[in-house]
PDB file of N, CA and C in Angstrom:
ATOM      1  N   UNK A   1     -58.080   1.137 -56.857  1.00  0.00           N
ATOM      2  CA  UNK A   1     -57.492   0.738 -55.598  1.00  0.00           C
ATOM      3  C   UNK A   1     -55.973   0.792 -55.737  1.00  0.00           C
ATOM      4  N   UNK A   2     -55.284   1.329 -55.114  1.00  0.00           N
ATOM      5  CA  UNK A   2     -54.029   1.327 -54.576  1.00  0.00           C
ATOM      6  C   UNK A   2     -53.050   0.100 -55.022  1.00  0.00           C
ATOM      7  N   UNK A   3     -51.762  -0.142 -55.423  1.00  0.00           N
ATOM      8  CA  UNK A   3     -51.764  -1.461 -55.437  1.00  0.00           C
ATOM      9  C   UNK A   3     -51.058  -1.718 -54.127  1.00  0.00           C
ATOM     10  N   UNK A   4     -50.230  -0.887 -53.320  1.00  0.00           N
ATOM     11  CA  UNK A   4     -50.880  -0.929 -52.020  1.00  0.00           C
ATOM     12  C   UNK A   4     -51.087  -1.835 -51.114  1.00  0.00           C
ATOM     13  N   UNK A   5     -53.040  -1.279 -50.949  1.00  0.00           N
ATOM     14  CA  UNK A   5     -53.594  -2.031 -50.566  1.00  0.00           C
ATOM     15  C   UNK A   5     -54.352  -3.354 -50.887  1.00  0.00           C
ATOM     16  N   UNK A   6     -53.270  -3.613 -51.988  1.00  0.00           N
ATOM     17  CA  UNK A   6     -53.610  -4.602 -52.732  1.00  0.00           C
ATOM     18  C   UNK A   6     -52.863  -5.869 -52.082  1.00  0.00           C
ATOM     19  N   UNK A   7     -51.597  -5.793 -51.850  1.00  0.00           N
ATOM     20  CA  UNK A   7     -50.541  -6.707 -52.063  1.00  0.00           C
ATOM     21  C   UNK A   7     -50.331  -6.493 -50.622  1.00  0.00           C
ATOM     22  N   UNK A   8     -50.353  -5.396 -49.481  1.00  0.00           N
ATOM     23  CA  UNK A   8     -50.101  -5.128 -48.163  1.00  0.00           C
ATOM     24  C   UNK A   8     -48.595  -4.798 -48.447  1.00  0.00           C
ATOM     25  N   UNK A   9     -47.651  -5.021 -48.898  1.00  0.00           N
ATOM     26  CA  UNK A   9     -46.834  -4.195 -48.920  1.00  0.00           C
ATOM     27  C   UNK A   9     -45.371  -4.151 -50.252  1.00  0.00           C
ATOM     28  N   UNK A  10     -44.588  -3.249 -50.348  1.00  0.00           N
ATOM     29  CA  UNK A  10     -44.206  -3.186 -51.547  1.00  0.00           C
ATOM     30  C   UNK A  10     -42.768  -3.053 -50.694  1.00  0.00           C
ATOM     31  N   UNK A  11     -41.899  -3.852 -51.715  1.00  0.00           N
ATOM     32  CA  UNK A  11     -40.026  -3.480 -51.004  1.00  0.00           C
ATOM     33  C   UNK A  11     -39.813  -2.211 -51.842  1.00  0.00           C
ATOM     34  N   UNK A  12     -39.253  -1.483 -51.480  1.00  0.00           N
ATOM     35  CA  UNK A  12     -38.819  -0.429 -52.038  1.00  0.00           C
ATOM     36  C   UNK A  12     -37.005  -0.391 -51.903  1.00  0.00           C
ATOM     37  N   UNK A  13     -36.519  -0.394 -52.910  1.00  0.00           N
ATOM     38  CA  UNK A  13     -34.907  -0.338 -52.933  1.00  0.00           C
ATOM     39  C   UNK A  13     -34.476   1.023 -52.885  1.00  0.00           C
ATOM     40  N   UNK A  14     -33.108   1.001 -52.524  1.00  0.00           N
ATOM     41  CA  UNK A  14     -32.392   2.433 -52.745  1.00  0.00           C
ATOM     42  C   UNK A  14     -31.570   2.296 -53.331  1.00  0.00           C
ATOM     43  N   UNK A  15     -31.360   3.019 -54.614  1.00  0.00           N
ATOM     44  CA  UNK A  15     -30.259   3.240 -55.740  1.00  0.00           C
ATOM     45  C   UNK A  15     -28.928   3.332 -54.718  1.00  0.00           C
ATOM     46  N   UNK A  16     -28.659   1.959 -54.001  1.00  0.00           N
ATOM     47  CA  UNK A  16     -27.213   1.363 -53.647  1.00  0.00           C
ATOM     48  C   UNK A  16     -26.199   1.140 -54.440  1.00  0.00           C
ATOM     49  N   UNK A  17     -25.023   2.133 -54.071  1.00  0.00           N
ATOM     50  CA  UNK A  17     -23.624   1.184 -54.811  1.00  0.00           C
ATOM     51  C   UNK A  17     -22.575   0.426 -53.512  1.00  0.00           C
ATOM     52  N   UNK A  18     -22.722  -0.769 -53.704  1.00  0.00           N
ATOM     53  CA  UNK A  18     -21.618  -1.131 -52.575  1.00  0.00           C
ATOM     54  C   UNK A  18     -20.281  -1.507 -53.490  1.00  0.00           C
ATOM     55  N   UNK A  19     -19.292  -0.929 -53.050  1.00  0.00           N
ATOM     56  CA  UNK A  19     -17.925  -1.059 -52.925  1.00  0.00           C
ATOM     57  C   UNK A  19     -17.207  -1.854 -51.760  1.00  0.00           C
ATOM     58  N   UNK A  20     -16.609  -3.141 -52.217  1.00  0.00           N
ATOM     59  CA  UNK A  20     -15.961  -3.670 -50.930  1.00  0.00           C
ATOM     60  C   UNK A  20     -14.849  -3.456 -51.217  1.00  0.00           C
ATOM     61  N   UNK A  21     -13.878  -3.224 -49.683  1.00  0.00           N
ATOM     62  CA  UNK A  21     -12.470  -3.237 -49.586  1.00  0.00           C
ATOM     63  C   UNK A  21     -12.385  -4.189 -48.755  1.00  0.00           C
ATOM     64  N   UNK A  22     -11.035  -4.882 -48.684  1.00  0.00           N
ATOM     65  CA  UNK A  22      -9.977  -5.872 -47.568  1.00  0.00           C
ATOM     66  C   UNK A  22      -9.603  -4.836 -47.208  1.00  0.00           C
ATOM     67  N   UNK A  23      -9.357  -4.123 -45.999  1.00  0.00           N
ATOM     68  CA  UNK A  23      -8.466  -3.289 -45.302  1.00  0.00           C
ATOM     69  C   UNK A  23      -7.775  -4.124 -44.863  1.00  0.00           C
ATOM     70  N   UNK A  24      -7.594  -4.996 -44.410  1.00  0.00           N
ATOM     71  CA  UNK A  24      -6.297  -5.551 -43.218  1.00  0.00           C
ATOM     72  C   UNK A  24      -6.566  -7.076 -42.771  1.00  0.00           C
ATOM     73  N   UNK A  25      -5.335  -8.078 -43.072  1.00  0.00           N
ATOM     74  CA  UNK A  25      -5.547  -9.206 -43.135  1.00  0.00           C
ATOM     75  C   UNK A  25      -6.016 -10.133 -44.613  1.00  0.00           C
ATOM     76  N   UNK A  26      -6.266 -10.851 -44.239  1.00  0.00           N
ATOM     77  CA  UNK A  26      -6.405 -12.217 -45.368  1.00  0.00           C
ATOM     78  C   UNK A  26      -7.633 -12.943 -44.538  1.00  0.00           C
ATOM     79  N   UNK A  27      -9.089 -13.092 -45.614  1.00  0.00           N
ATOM     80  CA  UNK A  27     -10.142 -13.694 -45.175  1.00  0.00           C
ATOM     81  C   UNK A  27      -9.944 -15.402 -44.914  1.00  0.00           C
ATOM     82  N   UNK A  28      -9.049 -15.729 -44.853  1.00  0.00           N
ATOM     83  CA  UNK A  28      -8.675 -16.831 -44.711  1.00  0.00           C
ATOM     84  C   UNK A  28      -8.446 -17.422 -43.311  1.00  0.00           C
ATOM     85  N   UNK A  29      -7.888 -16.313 -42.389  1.00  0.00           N
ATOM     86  CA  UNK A  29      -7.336 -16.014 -41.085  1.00  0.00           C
ATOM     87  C   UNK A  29      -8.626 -15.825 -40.408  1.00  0.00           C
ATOM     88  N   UNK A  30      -9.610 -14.910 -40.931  1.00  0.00           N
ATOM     89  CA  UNK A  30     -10.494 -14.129 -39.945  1.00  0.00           C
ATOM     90  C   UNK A  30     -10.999 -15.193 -39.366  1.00  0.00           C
ATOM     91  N   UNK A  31     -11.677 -14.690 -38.410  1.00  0.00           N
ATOM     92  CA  UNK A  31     -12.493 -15.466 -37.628  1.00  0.00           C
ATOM     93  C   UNK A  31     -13.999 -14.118 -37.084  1.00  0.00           C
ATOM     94  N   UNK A  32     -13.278 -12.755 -37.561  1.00  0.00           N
ATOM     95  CA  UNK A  32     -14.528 -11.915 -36.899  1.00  0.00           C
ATOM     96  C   UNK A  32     -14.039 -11.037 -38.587  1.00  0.00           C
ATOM     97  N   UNK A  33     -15.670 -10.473 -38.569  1.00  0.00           N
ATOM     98  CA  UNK A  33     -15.764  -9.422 -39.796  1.00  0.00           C
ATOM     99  C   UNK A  33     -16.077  -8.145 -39.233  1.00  0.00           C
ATOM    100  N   UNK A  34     -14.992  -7.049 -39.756  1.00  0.00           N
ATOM    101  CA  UNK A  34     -15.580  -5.418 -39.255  1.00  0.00           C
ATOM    102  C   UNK A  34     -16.241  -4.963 -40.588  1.00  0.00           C
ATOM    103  N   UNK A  35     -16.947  -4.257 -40.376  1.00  0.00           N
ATOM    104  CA  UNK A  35     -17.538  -3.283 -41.719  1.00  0.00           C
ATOM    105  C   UNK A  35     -17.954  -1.796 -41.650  1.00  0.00           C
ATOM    106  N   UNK A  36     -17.630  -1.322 -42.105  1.00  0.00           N
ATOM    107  CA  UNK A  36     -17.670   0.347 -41.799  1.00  0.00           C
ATOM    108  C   UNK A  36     -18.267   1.131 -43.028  1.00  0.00           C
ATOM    109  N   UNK A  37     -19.693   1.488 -42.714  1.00  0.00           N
ATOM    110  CA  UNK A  37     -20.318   2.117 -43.883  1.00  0.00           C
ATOM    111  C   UNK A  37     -19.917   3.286 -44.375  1.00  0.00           C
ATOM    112  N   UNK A  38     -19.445   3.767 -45.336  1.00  0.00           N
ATOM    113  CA  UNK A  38     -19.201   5.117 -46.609  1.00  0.00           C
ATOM    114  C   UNK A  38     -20.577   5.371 -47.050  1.00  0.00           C
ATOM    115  N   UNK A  39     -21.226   5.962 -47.027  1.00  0.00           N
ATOM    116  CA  UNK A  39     -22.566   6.663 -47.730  1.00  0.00           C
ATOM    117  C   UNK A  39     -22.412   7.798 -48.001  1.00  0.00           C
ATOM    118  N   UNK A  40     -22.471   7.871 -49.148  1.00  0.00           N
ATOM    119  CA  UNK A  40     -22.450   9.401 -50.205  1.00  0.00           C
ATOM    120  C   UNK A  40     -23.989  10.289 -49.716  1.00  0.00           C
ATOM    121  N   UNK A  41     -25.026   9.147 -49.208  1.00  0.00           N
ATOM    122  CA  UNK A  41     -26.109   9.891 -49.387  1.00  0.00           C
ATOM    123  C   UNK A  41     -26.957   9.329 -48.665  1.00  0.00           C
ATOM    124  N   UNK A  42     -27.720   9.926 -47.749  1.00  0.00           N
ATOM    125  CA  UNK A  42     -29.071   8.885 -47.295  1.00  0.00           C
ATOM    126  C   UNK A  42     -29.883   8.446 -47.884  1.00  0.00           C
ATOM    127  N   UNK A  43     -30.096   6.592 -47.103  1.00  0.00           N
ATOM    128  CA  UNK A  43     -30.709   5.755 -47.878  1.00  0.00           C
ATOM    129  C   UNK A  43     -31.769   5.243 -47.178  1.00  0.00           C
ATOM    130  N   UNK A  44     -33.154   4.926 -47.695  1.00  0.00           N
ATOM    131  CA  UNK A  44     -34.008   4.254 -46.711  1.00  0.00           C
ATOM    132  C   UNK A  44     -33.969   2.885 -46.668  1.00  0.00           C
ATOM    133  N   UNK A  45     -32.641   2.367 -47.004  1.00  0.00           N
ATOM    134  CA  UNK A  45     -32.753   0.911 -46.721  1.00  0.00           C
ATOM    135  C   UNK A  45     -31.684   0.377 -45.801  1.00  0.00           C
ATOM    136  N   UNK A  46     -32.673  -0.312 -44.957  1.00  0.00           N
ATOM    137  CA  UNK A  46     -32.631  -1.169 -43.178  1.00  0.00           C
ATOM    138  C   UNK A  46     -31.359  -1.579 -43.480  1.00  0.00           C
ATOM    139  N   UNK A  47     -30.926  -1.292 -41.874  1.00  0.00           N
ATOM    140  CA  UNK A  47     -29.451  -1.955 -42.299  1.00  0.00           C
ATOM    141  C   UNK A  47     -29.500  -3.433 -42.230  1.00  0.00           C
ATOM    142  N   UNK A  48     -30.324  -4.240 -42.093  1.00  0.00           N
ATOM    143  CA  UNK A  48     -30.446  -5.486 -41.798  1.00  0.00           C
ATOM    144  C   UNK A  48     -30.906  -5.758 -43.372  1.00  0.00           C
ATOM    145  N   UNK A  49     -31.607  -5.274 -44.283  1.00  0.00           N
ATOM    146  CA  UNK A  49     -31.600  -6.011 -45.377  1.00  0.00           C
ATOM    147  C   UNK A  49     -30.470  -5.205 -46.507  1.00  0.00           C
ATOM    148  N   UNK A  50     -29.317  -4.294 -45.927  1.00  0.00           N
ATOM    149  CA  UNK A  50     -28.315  -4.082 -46.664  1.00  0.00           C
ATOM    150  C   UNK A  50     -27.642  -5.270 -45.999  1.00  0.00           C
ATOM    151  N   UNK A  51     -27.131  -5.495 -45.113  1.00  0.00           N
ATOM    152  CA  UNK A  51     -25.877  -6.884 -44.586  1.00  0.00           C
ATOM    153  C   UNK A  51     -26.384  -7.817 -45.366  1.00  0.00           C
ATOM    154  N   UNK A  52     -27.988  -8.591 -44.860  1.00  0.00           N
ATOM    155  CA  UNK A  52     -28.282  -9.522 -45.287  1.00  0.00           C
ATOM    156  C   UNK A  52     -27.987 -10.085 -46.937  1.00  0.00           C
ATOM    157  N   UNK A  53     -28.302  -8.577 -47.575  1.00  0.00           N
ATOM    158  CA  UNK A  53     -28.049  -8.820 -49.356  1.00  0.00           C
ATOM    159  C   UNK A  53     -26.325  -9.328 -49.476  1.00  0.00           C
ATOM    160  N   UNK A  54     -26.026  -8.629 -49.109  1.00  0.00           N
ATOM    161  CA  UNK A  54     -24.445  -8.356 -48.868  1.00  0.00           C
ATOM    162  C   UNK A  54     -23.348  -9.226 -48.581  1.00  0.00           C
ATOM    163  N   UNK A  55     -24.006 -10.004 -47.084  1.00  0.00           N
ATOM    164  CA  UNK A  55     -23.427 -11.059 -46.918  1.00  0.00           C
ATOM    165  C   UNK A  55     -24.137 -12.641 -47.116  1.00  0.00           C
ATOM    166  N   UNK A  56     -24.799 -12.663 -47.854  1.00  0.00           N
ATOM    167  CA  UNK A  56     -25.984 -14.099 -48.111  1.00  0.00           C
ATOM    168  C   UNK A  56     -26.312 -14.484 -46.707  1.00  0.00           C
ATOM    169  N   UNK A  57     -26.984 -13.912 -45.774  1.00  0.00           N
ATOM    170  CA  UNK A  57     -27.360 -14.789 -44.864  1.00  0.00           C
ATOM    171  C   UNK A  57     -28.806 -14.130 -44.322  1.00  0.00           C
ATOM    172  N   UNK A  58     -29.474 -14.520 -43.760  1.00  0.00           N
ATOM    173  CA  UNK A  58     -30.882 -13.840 -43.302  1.00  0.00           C
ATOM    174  C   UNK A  58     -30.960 -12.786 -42.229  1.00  0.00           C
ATOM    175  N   UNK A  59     -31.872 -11.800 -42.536  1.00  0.00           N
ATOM    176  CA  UNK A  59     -32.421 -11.403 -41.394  1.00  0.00           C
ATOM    177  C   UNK A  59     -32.009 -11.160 -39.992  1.00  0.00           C
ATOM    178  N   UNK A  60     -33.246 -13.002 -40.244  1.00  0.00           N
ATOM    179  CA  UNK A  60     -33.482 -12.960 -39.090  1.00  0.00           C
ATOM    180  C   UNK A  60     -31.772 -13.820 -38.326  1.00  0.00           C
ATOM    181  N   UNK A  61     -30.793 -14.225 -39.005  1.00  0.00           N
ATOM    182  CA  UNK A  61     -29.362 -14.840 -38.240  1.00  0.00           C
ATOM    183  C   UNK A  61     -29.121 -13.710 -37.939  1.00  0.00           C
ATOM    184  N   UNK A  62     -28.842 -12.708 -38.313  1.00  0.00           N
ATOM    185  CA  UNK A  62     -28.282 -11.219 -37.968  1.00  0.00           C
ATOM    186  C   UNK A  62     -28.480 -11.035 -36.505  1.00  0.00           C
ATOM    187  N   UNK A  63     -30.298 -10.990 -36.833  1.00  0.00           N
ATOM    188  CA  UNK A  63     -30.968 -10.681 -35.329  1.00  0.00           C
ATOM    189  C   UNK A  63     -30.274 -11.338 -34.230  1.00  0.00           C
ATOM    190  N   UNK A  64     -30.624 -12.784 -34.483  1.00  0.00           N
ATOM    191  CA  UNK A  64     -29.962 -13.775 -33.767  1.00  0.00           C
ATOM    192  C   UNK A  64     -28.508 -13.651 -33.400  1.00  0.00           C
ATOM    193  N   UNK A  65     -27.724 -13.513 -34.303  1.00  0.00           N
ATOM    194  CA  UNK A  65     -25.961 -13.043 -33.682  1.00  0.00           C
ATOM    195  C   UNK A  65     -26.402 -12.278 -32.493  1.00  0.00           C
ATOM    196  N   UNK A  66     -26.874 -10.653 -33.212  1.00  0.00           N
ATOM    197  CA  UNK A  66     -27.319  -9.617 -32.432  1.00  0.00           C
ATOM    198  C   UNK A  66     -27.660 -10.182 -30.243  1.00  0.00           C
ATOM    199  N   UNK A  67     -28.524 -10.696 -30.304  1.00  0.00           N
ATOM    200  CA  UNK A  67     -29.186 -11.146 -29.203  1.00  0.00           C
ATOM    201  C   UNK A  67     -28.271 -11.927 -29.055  1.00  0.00           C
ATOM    202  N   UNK A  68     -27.032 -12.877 -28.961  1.00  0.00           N
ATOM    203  CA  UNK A  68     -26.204 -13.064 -29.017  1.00  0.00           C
ATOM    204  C   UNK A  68     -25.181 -12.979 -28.544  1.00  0.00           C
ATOM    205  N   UNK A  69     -25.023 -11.620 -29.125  1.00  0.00           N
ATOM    206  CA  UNK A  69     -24.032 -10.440 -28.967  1.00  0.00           C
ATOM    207  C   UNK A  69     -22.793 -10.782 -29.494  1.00  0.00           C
ATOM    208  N   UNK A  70     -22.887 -11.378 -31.015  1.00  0.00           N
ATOM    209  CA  UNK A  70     -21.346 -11.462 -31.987  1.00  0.00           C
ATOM    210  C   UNK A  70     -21.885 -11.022 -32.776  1.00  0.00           C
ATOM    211  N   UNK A  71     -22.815  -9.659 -32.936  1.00  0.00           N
ATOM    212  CA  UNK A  71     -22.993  -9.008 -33.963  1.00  0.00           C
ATOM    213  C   UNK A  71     -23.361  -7.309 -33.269  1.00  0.00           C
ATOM    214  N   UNK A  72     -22.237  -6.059 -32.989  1.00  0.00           N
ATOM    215  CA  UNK A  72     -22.262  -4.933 -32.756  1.00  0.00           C
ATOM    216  C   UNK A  72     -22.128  -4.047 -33.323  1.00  0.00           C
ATOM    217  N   UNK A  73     -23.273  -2.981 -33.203  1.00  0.00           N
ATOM    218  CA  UNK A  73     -23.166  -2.334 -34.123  1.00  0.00           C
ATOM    219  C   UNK A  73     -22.916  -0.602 -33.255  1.00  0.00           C
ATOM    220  N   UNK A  74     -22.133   0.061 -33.833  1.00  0.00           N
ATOM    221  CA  UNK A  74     -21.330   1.272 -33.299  1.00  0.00           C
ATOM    222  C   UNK A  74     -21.593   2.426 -34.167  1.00  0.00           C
ATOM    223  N   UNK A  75     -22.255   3.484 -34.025  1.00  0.00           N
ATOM    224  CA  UNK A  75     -22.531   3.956 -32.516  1.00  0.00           C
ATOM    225  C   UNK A  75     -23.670   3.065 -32.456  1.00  0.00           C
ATOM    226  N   UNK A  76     -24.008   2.445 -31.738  1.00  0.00           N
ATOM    227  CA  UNK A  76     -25.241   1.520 -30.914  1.00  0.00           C
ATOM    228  C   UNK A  76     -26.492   2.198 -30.392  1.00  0.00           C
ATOM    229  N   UNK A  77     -27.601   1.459 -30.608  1.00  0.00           N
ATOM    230  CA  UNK A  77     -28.689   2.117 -30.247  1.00  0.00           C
ATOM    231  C   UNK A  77     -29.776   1.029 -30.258  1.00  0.00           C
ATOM    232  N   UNK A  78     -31.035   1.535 -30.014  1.00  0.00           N
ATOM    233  CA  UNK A  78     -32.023   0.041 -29.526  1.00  0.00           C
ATOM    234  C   UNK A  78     -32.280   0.273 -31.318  1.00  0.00           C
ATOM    235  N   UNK A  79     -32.679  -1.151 -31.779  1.00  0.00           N
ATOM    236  CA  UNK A  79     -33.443  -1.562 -33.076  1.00  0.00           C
ATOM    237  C   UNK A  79     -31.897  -0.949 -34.134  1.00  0.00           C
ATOM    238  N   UNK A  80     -30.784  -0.903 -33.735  1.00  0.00           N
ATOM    239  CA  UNK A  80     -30.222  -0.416 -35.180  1.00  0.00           C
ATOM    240  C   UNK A  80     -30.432  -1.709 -36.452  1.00  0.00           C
ATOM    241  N   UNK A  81     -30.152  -2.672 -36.021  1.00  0.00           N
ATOM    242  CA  UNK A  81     -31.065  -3.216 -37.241  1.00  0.00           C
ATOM    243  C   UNK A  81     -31.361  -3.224 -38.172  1.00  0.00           C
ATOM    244  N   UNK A  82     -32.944  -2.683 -37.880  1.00  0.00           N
ATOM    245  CA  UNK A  82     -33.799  -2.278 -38.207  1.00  0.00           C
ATOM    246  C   UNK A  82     -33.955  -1.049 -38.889  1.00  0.00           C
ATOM    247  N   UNK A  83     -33.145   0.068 -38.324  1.00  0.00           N
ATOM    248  CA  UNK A  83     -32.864   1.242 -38.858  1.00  0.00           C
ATOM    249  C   UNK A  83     -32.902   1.195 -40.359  1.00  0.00           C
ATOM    250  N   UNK A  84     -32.746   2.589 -40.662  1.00  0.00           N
ATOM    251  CA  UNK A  84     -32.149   3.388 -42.144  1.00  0.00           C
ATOM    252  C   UNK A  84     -30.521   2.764 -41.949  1.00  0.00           C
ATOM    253  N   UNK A  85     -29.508   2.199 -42.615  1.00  0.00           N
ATOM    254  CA  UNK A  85     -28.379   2.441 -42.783  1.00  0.00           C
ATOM    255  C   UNK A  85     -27.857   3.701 -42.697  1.00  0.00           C
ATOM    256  N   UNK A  86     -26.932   4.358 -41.815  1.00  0.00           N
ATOM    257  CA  UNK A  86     -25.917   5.127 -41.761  1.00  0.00           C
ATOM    258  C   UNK A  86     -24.888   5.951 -41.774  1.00  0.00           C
ATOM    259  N   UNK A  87     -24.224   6.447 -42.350  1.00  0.00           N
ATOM    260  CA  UNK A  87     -22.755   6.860 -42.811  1.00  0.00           C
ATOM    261  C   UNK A  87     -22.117   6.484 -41.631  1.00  0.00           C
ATOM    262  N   UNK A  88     -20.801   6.221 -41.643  1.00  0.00           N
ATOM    263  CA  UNK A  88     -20.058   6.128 -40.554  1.00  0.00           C
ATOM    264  C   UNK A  88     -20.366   5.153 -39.333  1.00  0.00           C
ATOM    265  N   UNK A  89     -21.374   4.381 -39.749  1.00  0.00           N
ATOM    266  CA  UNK A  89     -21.791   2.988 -38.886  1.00  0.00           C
ATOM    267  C   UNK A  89     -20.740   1.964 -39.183  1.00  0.00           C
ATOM    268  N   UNK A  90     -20.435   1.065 -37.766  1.00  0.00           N
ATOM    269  CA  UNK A  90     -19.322   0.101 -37.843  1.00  0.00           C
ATOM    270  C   UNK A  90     -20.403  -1.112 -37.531  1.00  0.00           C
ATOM    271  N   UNK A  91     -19.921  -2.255 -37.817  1.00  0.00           N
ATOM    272  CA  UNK A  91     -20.840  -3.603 -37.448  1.00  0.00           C
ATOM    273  C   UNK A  91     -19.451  -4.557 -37.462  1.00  0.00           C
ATOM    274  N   UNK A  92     -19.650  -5.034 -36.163  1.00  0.00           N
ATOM    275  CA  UNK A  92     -18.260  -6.261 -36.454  1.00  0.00           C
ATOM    276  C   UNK A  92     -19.351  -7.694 -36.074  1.00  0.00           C
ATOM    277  N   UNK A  93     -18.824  -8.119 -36.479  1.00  0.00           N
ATOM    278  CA  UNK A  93     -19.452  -9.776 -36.422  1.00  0.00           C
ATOM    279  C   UNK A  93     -18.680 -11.065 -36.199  1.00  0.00           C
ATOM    280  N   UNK A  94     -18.497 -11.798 -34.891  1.00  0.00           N
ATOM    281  CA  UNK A  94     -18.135 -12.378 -34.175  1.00  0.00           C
ATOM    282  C   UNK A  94     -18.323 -14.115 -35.525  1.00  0.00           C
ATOM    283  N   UNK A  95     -17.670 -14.513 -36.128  1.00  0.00           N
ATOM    284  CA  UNK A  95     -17.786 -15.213 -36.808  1.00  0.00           C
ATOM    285  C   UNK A  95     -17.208 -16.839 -36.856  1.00  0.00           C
ATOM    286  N   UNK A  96     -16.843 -16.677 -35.212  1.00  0.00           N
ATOM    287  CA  UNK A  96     -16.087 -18.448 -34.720  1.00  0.00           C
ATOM    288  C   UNK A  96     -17.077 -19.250 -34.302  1.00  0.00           C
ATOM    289  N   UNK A  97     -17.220 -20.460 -35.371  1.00  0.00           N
ATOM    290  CA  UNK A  97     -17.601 -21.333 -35.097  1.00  0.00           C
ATOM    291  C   UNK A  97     -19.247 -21.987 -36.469  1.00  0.00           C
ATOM    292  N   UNK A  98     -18.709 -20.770 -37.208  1.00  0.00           N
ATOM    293  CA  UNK A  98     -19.849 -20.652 -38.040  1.00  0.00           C
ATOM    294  C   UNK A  98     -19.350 -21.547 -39.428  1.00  0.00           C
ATOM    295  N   UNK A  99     -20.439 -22.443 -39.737  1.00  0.00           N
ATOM    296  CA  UNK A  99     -19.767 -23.435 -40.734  1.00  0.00           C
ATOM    297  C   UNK A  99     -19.805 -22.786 -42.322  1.00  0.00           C
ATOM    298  N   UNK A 100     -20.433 -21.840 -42.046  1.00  0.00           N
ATOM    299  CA  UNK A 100     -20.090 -20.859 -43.523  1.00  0.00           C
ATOM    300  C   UNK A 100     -19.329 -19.631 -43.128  1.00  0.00           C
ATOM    301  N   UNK A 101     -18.488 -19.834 -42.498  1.00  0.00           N
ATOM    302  CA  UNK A 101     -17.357 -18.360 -42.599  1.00  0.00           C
ATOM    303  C   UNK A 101     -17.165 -18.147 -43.553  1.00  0.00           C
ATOM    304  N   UNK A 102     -16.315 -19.005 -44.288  1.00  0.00           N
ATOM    305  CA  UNK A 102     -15.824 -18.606 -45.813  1.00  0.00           C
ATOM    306  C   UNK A 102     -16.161 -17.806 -46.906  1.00  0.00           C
ATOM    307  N   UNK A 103     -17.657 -18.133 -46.757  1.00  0.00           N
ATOM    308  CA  UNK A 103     -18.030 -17.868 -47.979  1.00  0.00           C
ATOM    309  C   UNK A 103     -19.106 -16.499 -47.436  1.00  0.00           C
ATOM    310  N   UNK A 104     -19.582 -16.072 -45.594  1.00  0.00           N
ATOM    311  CA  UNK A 104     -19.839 -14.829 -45.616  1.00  0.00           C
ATOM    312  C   UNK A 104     -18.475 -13.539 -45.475  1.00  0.00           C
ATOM    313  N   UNK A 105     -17.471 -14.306 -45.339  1.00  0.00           N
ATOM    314  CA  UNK A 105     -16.302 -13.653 -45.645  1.00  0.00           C
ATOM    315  C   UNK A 105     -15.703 -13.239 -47.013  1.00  0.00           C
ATOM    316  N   UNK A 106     -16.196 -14.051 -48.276  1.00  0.00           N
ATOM    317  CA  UNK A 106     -16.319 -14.267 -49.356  1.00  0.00           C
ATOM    318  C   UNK A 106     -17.102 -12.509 -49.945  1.00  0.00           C
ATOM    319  N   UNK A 107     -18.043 -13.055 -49.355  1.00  0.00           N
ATOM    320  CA  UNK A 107     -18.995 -12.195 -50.060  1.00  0.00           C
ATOM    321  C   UNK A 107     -18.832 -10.809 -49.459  1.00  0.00           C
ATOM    322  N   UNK A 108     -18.051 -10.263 -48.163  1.00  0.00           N
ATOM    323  CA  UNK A 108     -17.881  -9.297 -47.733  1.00  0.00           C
ATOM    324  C   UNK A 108     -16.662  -8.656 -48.466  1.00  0.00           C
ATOM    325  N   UNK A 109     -15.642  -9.197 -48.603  1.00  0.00           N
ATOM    326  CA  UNK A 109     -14.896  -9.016 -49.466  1.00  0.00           C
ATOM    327  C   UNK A 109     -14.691  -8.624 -50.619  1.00  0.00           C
ATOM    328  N   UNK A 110     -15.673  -9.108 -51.098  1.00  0.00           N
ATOM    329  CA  UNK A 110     -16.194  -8.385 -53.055  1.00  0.00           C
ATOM    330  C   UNK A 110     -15.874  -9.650 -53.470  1.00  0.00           C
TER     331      UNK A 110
END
């Protein structure tokens, strides 16, 4: 038997390298995060569980910003999400009022 259909389903990773830059400003100031994906190569992993790793926060808050609408993602489309991650995808994230700025600013940062 499959292991498969053993377990119902398996995560599968993609040999990811993330590189963070500060382009502009001091995370100290922000109040909104831009992020702009570089991909050397296509990857099959969701852009929702690349942010999520990325910036320590879940999922499903993403979603939630998303529906929201302090979380856009450019060029825009239904479920990006959910999607494959990108090249050349922007995501800014509306981040006033959130009692862990710091530290998802932290972690965006490197």
């Amino acid at each position: 038997m499959a292991l498969r259909n053993r377990i119902g389903r398996i995560e599968e990773f993609a040999d990811v390298a993330i590189r963070k830059e500060l382009l502009d400003g001091s995370p100290e100031s922000a109040t909104a995060l831009r992020l702009e994906l570089r991909l050397d190569a296509a990857t099959p992993l969701r852009l929702d569980r690349l942010l999520a790793g990325e910036l320590g926060v879940s999922r499903s808050r993403l979603q939630g910003w998303e529906e929201q609408k302090r979380l856009v993602i450019e060029p825009g489309n239904t479920k990006a999400l959910r999607k494959p991650a990108r090249n050349s995808t922007a995501v800014r994230i509306d981040l006033t009022g959130e009692a862990d700025r710091d530290a998802i600013l932290s972690a965006a940062s490197g």
